[in-house]
N, C-alpha and C. Protein backbone atom coordinates (compact mmCIF):
# COMPACT_ATOMS: atom_id res chain seq x y z
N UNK A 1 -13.89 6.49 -2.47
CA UNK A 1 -14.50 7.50 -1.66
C UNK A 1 -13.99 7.41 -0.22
N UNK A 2 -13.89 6.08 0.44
CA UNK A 2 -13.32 6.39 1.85
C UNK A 2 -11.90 6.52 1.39
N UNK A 3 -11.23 6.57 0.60
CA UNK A 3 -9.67 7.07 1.08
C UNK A 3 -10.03 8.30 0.69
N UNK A 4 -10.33 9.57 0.09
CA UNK A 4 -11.09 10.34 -0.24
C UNK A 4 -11.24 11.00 0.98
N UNK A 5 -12.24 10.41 1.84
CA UNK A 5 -12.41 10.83 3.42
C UNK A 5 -11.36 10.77 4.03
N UNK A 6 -10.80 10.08 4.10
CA UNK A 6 -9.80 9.58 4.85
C UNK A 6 -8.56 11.05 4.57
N UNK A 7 -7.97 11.27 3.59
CA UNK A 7 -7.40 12.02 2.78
C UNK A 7 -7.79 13.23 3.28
N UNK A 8 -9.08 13.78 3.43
CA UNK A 8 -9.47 14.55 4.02
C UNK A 8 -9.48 15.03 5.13
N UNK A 9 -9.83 14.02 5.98
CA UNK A 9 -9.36 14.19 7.83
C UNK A 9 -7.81 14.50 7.92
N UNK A 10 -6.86 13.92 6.88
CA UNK A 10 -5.67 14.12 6.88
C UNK A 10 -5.27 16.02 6.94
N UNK A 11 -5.64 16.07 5.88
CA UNK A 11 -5.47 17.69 5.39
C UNK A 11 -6.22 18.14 6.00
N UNK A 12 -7.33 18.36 6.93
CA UNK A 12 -7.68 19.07 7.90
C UNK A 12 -7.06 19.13 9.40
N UNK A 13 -6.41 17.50 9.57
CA UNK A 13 -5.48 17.76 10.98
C UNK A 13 -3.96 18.64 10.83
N UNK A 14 -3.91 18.42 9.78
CA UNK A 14 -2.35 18.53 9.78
C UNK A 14 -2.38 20.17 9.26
N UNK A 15 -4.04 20.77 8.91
CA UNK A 15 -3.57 22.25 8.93
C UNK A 15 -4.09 22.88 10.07
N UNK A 16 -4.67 21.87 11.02
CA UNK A 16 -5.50 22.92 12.50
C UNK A 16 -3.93 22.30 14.13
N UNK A 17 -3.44 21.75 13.42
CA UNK A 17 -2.00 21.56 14.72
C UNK A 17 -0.83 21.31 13.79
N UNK A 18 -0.45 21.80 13.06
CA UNK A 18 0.72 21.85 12.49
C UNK A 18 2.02 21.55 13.16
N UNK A 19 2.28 22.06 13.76
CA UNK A 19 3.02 21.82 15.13
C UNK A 19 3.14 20.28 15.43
N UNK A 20 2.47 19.78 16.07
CA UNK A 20 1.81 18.09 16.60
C UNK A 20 2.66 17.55 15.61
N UNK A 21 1.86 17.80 13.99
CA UNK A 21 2.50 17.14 13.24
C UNK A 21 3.50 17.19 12.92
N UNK A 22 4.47 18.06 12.73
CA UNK A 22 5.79 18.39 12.78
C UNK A 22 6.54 17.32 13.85
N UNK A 23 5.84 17.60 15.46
CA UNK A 23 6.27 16.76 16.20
C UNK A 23 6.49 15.64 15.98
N UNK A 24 5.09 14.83 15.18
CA UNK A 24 5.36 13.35 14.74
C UNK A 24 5.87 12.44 13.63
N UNK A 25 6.64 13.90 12.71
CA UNK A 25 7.13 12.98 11.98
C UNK A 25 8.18 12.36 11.81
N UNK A 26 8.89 12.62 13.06
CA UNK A 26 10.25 11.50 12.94
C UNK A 26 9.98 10.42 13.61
N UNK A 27 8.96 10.25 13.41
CA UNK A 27 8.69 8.83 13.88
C UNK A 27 8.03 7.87 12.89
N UNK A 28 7.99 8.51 11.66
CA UNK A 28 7.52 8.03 10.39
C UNK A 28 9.33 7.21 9.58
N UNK A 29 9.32 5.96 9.70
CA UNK A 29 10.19 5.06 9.05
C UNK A 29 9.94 5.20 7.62
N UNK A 30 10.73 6.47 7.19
CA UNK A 30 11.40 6.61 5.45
C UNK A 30 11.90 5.54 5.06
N UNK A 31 13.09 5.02 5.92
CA UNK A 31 13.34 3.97 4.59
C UNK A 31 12.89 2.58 4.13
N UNK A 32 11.57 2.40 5.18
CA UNK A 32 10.74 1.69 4.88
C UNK A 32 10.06 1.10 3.77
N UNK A 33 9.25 2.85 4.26
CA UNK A 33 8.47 3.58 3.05
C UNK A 33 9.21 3.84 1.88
N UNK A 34 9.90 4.01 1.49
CA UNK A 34 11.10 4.25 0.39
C UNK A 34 11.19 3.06 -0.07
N UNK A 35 11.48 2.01 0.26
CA UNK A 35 11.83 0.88 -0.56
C UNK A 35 10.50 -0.02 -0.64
N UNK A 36 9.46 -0.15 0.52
CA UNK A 36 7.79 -0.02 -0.21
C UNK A 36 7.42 0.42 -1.76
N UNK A 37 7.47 2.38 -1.31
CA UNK A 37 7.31 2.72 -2.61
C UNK A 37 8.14 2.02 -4.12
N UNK A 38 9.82 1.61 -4.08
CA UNK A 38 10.53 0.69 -4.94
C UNK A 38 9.79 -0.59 -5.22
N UNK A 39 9.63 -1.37 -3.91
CA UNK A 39 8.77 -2.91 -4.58
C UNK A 39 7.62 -2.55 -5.11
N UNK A 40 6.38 -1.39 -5.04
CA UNK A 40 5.24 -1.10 -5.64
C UNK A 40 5.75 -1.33 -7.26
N UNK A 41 6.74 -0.29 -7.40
CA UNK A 41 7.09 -0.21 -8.71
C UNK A 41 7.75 -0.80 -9.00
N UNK A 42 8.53 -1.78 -8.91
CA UNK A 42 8.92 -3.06 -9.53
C UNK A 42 7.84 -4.00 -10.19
N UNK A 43 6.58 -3.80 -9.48
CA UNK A 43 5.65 -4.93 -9.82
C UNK A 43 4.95 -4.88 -11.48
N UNK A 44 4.95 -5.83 -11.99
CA UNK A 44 5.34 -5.80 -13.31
C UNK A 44 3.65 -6.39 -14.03
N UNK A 45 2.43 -6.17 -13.09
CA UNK A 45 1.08 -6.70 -13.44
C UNK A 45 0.87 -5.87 -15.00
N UNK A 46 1.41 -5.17 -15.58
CA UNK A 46 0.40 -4.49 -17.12
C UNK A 46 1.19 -5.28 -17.93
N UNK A 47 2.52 -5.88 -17.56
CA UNK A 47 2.76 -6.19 -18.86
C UNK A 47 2.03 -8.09 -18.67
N UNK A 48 1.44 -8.32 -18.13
CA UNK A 48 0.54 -9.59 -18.01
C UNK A 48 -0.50 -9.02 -18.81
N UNK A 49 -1.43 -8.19 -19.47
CA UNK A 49 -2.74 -7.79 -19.74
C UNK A 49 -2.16 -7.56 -21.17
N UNK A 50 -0.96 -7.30 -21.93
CA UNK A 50 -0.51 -7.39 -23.27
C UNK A 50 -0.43 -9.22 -23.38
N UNK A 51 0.31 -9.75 -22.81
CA UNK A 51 0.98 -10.74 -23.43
C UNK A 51 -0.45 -11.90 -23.20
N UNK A 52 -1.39 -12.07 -22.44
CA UNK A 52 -2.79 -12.32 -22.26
C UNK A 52 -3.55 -11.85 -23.73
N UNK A 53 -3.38 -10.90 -24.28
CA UNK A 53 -4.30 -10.23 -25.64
C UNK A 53 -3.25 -10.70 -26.50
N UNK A 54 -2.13 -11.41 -26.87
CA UNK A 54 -1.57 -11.40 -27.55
C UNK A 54 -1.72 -13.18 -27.80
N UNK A 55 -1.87 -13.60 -27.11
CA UNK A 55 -2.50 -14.86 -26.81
C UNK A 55 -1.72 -16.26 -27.43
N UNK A 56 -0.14 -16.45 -27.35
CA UNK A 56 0.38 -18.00 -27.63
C UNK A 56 0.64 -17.90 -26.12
N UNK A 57 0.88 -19.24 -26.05
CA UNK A 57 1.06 -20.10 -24.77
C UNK A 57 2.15 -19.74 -24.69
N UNK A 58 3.49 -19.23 -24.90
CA UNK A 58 4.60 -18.64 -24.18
C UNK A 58 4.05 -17.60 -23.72
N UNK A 59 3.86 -16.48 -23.96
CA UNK A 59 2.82 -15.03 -23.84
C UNK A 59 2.31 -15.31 -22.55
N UNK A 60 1.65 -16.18 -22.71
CA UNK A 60 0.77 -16.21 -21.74
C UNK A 60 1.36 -17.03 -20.38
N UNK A 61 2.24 -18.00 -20.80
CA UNK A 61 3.21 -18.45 -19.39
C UNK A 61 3.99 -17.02 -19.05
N UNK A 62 4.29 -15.91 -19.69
CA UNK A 62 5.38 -15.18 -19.32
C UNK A 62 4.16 -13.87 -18.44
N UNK A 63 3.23 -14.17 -18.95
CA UNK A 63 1.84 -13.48 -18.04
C UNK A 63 2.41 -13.79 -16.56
N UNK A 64 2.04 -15.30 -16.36
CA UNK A 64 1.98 -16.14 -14.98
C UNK A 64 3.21 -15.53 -14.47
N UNK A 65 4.37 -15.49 -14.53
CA UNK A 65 5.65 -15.51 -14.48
C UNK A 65 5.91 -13.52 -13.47
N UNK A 66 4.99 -13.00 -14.43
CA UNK A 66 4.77 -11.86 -14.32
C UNK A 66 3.95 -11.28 -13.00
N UNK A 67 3.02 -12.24 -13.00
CA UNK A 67 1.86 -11.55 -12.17
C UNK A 67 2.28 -12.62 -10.31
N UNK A 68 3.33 -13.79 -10.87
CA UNK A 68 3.35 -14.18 -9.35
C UNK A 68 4.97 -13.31 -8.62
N UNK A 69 5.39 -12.88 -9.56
CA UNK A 69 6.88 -11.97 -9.35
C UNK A 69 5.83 -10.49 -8.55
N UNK A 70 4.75 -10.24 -9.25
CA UNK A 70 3.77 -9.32 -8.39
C UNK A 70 3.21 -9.45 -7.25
N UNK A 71 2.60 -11.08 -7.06
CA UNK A 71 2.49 -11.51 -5.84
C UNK A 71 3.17 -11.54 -4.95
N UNK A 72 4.49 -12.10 -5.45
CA UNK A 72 5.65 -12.30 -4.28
C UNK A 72 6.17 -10.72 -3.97
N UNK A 73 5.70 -9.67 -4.75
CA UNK A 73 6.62 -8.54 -3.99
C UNK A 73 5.13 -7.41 -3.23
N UNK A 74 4.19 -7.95 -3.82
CA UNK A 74 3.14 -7.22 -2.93
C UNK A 74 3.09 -8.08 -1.23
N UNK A 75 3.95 -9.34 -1.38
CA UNK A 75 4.01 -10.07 0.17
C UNK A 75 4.60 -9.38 1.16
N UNK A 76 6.11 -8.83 0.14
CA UNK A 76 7.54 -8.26 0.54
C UNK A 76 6.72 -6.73 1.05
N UNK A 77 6.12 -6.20 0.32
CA UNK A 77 4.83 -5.25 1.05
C UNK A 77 4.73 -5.32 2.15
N UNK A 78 4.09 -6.08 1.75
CA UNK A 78 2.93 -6.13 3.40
C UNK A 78 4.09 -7.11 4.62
N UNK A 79 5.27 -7.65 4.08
CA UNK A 79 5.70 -7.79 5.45
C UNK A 79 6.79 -6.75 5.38
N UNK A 80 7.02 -5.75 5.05
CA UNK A 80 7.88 -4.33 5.40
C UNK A 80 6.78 -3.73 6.17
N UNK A 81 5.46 -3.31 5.86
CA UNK A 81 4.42 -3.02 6.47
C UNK A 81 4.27 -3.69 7.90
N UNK A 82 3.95 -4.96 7.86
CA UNK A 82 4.43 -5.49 9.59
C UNK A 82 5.29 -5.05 10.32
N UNK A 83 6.42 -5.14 9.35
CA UNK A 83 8.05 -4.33 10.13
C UNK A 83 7.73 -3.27 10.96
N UNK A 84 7.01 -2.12 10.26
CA UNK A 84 6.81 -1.09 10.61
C UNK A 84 5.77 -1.15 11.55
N UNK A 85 4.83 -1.66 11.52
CA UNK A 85 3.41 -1.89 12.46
C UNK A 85 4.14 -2.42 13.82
N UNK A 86 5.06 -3.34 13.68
CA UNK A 86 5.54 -3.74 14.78
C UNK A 86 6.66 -2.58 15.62
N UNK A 87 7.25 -1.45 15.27
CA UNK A 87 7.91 -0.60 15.98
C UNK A 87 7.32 0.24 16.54
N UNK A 88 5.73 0.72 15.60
CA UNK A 88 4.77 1.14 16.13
C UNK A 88 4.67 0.55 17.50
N UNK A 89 4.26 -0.56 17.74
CA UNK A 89 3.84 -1.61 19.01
C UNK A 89 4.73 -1.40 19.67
N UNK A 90 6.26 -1.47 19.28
CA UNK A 90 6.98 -1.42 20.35
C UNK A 90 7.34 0.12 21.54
N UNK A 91 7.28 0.87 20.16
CA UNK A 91 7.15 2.50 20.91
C UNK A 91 5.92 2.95 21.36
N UNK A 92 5.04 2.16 21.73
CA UNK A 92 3.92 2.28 21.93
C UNK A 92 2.98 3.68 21.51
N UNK A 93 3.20 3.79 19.78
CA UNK A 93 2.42 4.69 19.17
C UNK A 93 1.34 4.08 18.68
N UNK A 94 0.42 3.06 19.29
CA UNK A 94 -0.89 2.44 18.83
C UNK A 94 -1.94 3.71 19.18
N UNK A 95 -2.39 4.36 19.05
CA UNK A 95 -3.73 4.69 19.56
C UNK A 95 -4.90 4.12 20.09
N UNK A 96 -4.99 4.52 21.22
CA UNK A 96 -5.82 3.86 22.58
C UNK A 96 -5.31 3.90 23.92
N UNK A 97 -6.13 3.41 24.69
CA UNK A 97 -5.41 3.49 26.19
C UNK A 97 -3.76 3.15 26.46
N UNK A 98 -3.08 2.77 25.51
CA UNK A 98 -1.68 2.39 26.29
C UNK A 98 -0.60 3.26 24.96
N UNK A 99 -1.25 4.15 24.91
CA UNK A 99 -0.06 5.15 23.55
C UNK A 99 0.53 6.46 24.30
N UNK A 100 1.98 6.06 24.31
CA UNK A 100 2.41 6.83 24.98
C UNK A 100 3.40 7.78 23.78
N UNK A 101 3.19 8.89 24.16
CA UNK A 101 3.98 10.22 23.45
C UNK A 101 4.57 11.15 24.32
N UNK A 102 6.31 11.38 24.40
CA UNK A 102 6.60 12.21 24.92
C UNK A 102 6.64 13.55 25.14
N UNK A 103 6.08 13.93 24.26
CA UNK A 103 5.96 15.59 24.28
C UNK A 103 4.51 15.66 24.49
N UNK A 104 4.11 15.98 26.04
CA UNK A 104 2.79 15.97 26.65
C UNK A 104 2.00 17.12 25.79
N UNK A 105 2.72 18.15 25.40
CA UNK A 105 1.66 19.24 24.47
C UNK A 105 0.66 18.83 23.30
N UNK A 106 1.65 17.86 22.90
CA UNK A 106 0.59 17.33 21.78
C UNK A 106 0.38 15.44 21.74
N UNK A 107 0.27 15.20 22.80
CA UNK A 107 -0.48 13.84 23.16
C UNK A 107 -1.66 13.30 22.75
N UNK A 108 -2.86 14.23 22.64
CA UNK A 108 -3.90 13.90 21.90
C UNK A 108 -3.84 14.28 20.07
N UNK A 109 -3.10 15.06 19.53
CA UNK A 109 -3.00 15.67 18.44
C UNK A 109 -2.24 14.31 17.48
N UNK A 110 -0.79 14.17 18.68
CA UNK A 110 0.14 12.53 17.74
C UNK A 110 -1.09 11.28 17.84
N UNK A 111 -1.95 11.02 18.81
CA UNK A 111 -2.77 10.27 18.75
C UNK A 111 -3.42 10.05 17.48
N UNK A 112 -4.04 11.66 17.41
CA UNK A 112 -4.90 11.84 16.10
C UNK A 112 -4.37 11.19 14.54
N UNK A 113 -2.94 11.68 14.18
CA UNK A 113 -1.63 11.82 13.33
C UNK A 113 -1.82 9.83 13.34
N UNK A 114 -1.13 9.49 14.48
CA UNK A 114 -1.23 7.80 14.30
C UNK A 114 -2.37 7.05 14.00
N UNK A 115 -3.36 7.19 14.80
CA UNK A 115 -4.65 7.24 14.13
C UNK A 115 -4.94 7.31 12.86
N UNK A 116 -4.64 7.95 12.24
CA UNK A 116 -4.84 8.59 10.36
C UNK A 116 -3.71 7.89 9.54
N UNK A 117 -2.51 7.57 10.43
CA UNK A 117 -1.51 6.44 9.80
C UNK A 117 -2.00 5.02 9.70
N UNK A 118 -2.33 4.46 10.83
CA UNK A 118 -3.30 3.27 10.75
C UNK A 118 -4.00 3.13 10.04
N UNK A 119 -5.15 4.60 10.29
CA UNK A 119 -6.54 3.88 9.09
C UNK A 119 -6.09 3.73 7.93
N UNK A 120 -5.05 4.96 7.27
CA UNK A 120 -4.65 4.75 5.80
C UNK A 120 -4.23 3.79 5.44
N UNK A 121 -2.75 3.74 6.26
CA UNK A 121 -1.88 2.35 5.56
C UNK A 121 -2.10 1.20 5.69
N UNK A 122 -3.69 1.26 6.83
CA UNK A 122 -4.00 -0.27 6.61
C UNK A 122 -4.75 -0.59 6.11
N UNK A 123 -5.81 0.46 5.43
CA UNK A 123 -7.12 0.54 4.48
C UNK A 123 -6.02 -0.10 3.09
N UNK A 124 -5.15 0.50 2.99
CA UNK A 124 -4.05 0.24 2.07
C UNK A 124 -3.72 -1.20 2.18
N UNK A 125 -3.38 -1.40 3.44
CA UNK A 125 -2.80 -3.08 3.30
C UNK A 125 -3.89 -4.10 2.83
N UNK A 126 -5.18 -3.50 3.53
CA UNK A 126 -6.31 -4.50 3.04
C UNK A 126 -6.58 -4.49 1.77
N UNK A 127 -6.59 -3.93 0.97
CA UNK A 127 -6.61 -3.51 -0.57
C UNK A 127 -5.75 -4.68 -1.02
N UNK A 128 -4.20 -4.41 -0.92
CA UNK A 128 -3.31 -5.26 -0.96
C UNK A 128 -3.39 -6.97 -0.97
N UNK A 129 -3.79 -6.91 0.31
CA UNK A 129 -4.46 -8.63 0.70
C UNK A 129 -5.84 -8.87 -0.32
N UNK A 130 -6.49 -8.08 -0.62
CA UNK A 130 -7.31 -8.50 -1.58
C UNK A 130 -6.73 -9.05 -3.13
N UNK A 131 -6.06 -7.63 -2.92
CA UNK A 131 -5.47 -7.89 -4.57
C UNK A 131 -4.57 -8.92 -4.48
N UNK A 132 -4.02 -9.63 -3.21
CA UNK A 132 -2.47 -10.78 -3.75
C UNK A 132 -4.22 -12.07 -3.81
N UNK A 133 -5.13 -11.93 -3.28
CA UNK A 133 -5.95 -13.05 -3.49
C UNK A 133 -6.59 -12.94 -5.12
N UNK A 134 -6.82 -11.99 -5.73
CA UNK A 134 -7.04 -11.80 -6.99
C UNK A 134 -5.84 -12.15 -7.57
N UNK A 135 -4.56 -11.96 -7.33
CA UNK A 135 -4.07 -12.43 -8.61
C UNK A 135 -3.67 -13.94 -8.18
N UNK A 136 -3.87 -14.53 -6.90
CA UNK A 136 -3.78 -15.90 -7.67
C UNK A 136 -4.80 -16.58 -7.67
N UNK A 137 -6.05 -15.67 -8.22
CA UNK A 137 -6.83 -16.59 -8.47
C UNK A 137 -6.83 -16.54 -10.49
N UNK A 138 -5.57 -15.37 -10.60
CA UNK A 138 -5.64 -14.77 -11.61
C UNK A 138 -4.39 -16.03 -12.55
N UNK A 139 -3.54 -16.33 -11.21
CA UNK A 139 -2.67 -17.59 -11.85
C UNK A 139 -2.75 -18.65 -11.89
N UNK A 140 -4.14 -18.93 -10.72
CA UNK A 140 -5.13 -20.34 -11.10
C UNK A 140 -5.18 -20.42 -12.64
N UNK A 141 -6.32 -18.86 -12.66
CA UNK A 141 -6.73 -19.38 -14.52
C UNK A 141 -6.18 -19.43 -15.37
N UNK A 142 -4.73 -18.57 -14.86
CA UNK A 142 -3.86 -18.84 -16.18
C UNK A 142 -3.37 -19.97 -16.50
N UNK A 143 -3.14 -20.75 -15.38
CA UNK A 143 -2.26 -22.27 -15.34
C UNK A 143 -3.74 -23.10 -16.10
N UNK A 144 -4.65 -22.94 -15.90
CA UNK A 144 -5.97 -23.67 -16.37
C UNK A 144 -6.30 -23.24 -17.70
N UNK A 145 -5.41 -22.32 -18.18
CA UNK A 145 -5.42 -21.77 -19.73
C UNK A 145 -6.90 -21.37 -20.15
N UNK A 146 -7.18 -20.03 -19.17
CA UNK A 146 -8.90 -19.62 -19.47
C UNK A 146 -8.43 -18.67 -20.49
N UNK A 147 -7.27 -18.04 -20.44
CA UNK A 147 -7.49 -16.79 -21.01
C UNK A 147 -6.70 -16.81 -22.65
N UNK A 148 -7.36 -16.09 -23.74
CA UNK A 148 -6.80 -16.12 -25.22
C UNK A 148 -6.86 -14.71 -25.15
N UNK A 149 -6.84 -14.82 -26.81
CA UNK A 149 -6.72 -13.48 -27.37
C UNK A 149 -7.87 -12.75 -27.37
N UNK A 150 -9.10 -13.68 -27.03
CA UNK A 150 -10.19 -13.16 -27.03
C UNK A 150 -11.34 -13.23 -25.94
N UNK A 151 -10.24 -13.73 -25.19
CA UNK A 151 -10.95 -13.22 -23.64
C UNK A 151 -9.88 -13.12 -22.23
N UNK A 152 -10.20 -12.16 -22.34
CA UNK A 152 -8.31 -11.52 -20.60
C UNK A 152 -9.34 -10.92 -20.12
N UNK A 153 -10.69 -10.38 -20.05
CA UNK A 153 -11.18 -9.46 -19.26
C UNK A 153 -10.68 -9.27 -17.70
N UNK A 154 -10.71 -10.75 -16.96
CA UNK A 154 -10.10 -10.51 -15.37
C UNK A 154 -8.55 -9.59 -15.50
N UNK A 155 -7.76 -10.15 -16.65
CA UNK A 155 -6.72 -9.65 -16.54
C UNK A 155 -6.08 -8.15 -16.40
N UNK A 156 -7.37 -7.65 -17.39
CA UNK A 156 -7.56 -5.90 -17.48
C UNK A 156 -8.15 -5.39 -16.43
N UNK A 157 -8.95 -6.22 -15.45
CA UNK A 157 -9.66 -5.76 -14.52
C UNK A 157 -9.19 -5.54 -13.37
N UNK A 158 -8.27 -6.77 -13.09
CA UNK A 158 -7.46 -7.07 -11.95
C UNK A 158 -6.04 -6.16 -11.83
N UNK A 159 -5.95 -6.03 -13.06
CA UNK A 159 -4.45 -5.01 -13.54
C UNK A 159 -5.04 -3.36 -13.11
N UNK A 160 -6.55 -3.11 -13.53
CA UNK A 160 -7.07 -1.75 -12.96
C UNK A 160 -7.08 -1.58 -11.54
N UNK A 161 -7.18 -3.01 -10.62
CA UNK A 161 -7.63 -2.64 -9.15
C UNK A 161 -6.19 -2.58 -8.81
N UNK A 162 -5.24 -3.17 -9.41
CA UNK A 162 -3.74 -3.51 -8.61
C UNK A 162 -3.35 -1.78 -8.64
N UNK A 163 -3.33 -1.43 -9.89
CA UNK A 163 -2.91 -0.36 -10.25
C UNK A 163 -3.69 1.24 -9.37
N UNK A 164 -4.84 1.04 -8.44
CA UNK A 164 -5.60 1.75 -7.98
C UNK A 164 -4.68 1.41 -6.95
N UNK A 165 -4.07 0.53 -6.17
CA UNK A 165 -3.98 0.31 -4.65
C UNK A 165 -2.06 1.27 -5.28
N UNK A 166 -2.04 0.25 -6.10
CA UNK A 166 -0.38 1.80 -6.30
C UNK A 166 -0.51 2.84 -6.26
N UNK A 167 -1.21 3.54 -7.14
CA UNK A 167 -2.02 5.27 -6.92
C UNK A 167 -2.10 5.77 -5.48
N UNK A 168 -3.07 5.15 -4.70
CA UNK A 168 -3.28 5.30 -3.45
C UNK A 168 -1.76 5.33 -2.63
N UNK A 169 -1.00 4.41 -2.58
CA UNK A 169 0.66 4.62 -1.87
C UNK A 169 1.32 5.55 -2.80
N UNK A 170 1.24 6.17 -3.91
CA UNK A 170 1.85 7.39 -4.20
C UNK A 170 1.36 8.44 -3.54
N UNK A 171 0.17 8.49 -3.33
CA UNK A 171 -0.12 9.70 -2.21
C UNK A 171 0.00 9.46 -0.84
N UNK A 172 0.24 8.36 -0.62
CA UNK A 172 0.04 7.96 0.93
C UNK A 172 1.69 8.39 1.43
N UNK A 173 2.38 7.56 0.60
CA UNK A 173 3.85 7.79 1.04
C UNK A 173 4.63 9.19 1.59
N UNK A 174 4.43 10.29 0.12
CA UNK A 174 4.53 11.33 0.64
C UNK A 174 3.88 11.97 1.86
N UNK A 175 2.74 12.11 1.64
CA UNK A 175 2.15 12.31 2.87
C UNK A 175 2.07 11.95 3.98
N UNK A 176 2.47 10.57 4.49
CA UNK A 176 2.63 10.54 5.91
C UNK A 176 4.10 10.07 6.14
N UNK A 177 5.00 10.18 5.04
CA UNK A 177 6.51 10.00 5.62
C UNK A 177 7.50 10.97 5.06
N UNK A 178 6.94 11.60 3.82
CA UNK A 178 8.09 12.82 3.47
C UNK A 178 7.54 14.17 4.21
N UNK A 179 6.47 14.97 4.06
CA UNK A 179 5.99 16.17 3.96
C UNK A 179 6.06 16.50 5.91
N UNK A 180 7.07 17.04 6.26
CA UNK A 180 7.51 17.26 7.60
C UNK A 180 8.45 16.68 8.16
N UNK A 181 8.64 16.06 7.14
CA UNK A 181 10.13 14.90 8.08
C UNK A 181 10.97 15.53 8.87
N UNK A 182 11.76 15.31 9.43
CA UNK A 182 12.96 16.07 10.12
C UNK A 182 13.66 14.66 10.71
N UNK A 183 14.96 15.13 10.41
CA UNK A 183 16.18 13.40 10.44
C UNK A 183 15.72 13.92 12.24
């Protein structure tokens, strides 16, 4: 529900100053976001929730194998995400007293635009940081051999929330780095 809201404030700014936004999107880092969106989908968490129900101890090491190759690229995430947070900082597009935008017409409008980049992609990153703490608490139990053929429940569960925070950057991506771009 709050990305929902969130989603919403989006599509209401970007149809009452169109313009503004136009203005701000070359300042949106595509190929960032582009190879973000690539490591999302590289991450290989569903096929851990078969080989977990299928339940021999290779299966289930190739789970572990699986879900920390997920960890390590939801890291590669979130530090491309820094990358980007940090050029923010440096062009001083933070929103608040020290955000400076050159095209004085729409100074409060790119405010708004960065603003709505922040809350998203970092409502997003926090998701993220949750989920790299779920799955290793997910490769604790696997190394502790909790899970058989007849019990993965975390595994299906944890595979539903990972898979919610991907959903969410398929809409996020387009929307605040393709839809207005201009090189």
């Amino acid at each position: 529900m709050f990305f929902g809201g969130m989603f919403g404030g989006y599509t209401v700014y970007r149809n009452m100053y169109p313009e503004a936004f136009a203005s701000t999107s070359h300042f949106m880092n595509v190929t960032i976001g582009a190879i973000n969106t690539g490591v999302l989908h590289l991450q290989q968490l569903h096929h851990g929730a078969g080989s977990a129900r299928r339940g021999s101890l290779d299966k289930r090491k190739r789970s572990s194998r699986f879900w920390i190759l997920t960890l390590i690229l939801g890291c590669v995430f979130l530090g491309l995400k820094g990358v980007e947070y940090h050029e923010k900082w440096v062009e001083h597009h933070i929103p608040g007293p020290g955000f400076q935008y050159a095209d004085a017409r729409y100074f409060h409008q790119a405010q708004i635009l960065f603003f709505l980049y922040f809350a998203m992609t970092g409502m997003h990153a926090m998701h993220m940081i949750v989920g790299a703490g779920l799955l290793t608490a997910l490769i604790v139990m696997a190394a502790r051999n909790r899970f058989s053929e007849h019990w993965y429940t975390p595994v299906e569960m944890i595979g539903l929330y990972w898979h919610f925070v991907d959903i969410v950057w398929i809409f996020l991506f387009p929307l605040l780095y393709l839809i207005g771009h201009t090189s």
